[in-house]
C-alpha atoms as a PDB file:
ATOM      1  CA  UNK A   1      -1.684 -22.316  16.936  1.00  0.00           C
ATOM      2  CA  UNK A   2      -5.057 -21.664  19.094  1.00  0.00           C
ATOM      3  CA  UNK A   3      -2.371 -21.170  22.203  1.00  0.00           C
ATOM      4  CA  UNK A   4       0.182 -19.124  20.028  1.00  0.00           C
ATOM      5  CA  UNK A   5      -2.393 -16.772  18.916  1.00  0.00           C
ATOM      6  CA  UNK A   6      -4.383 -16.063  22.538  1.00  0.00           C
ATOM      7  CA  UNK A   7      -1.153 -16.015  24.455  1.00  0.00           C
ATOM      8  CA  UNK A   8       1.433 -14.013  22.267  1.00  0.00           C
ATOM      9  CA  UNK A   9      -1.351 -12.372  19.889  1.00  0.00           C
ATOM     10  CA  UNK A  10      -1.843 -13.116  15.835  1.00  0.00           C
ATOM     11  CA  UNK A  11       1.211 -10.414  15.158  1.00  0.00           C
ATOM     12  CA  UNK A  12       3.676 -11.965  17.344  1.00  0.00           C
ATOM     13  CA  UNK A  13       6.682 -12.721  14.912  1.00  0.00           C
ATOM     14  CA  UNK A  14       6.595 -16.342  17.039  1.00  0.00           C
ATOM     15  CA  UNK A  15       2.822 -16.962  16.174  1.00  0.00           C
ATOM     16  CA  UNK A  16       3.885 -15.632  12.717  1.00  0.00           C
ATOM     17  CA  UNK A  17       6.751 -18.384  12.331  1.00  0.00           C
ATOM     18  CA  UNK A  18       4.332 -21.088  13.891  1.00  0.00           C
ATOM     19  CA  UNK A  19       1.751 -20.515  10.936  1.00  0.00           C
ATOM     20  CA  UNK A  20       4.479 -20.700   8.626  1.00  0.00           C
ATOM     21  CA  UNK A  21       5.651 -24.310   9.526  1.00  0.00           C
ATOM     22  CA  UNK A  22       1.863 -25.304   9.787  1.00  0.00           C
ATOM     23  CA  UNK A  23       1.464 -24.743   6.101  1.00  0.00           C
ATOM     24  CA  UNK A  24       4.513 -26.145   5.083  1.00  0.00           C
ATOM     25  CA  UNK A  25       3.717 -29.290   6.981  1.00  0.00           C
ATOM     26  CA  UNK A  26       0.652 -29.065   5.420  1.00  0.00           C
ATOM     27  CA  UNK A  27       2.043 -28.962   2.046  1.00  0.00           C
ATOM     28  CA  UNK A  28       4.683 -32.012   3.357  1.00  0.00           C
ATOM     29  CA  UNK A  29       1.452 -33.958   4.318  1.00  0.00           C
ATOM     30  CA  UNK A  30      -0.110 -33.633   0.550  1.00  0.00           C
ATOM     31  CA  UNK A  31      -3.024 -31.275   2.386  1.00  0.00           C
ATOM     32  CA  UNK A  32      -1.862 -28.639  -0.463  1.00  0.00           C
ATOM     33  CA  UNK A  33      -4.905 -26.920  -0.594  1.00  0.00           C
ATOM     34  CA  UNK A  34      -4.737 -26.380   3.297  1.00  0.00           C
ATOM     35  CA  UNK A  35      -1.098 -25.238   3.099  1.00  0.00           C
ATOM     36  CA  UNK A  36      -2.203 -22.901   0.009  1.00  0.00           C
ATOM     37  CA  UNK A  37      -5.013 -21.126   1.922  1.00  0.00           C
ATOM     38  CA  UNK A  38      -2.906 -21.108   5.162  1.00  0.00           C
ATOM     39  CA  UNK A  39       0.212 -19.463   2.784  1.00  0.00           C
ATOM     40  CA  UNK A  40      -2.042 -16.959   1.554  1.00  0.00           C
ATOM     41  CA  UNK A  41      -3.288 -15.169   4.361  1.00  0.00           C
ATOM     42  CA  UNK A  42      -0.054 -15.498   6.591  1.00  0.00           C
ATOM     43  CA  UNK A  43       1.690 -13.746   3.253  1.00  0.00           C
ATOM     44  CA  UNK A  44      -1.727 -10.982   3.970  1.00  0.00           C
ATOM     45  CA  UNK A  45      -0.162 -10.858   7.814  1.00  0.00           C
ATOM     46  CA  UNK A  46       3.327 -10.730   7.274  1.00  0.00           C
ATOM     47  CA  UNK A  47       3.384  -8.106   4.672  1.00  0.00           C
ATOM     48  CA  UNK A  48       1.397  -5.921   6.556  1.00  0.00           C
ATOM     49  CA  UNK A  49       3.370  -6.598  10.166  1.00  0.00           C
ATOM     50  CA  UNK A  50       6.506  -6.922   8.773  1.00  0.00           C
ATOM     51  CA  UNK A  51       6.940  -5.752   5.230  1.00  0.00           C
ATOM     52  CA  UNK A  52       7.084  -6.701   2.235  1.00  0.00           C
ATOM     53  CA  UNK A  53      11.076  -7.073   1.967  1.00  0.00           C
ATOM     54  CA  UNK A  54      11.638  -8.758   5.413  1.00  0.00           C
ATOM     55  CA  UNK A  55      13.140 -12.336   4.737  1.00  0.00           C
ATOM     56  CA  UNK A  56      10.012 -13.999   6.561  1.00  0.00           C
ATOM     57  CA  UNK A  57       7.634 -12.820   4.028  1.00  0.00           C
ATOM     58  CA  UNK A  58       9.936 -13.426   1.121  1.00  0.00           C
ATOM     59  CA  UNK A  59      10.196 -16.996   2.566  1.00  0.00           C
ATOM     60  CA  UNK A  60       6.495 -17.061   2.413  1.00  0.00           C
ATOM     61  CA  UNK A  61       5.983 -15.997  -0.705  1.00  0.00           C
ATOM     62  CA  UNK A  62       8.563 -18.655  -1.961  1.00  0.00           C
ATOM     63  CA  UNK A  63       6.656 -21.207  -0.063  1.00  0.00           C
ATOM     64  CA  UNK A  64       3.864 -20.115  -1.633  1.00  0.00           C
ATOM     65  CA  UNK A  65       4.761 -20.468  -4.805  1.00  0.00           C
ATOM     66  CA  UNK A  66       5.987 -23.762  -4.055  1.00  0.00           C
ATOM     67  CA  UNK A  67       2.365 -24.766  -3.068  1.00  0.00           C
ATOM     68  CA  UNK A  68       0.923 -23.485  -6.301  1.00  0.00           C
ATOM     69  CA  UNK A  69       3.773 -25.335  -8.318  1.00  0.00           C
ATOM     70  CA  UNK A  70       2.944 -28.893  -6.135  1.00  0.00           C
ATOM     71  CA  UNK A  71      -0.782 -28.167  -6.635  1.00  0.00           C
ATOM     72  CA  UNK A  72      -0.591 -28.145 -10.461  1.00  0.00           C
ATOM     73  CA  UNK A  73       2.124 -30.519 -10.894  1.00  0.00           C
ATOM     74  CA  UNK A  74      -0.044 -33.703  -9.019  1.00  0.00           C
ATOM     75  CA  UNK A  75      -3.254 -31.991  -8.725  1.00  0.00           C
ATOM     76  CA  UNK A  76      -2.832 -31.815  -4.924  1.00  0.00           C
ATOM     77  CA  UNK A  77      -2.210 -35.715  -4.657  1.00  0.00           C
ATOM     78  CA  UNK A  78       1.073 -35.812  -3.643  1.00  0.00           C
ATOM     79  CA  UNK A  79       3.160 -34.130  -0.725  1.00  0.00           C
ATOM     80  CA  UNK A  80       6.225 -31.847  -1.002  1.00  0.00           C
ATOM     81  CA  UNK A  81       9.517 -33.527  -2.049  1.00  0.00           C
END
């Protein structure tokens, strides 16, 4: 992500996409809180670079609330299914 984000720049839709599938690897991995904290401030990036209707965001919000829904169903023990 270090390489995305020097090369292309933090905006770049690519860099963008890369965080995305870092969190939700995260989440896969049972790191939940990681993917949580990760979720939240790519939603922050995304909604402010590409708005709040554009289908990346909404997929982040959605895998945000998936986070939150993981975190309180096994207290952050357990991966995504």
């Amino acid at each position: 992500m270090e390489d995305h984000r020097r090369v292309l720049g933090a905006d770049n839709p690519d860099t963008l996409t890369g965080r995305n599938n870092l969190a939700f690897y995260l989440g896969k991995a049972g790191r939940v809180e990681e993917a949580l904290a990760e979720s939240k401030a790519l939603l922050e990036d995304r909604h402010r670079v590409l708005g709040p209707d554009h289908p990346d965001t909404l997929r982040t919000q959605s895998n945000l609330a998936r986070f939150l829904r993981s975190r309180r169903s096994n207290s952050g023990q357990a991966g995504l299914s």
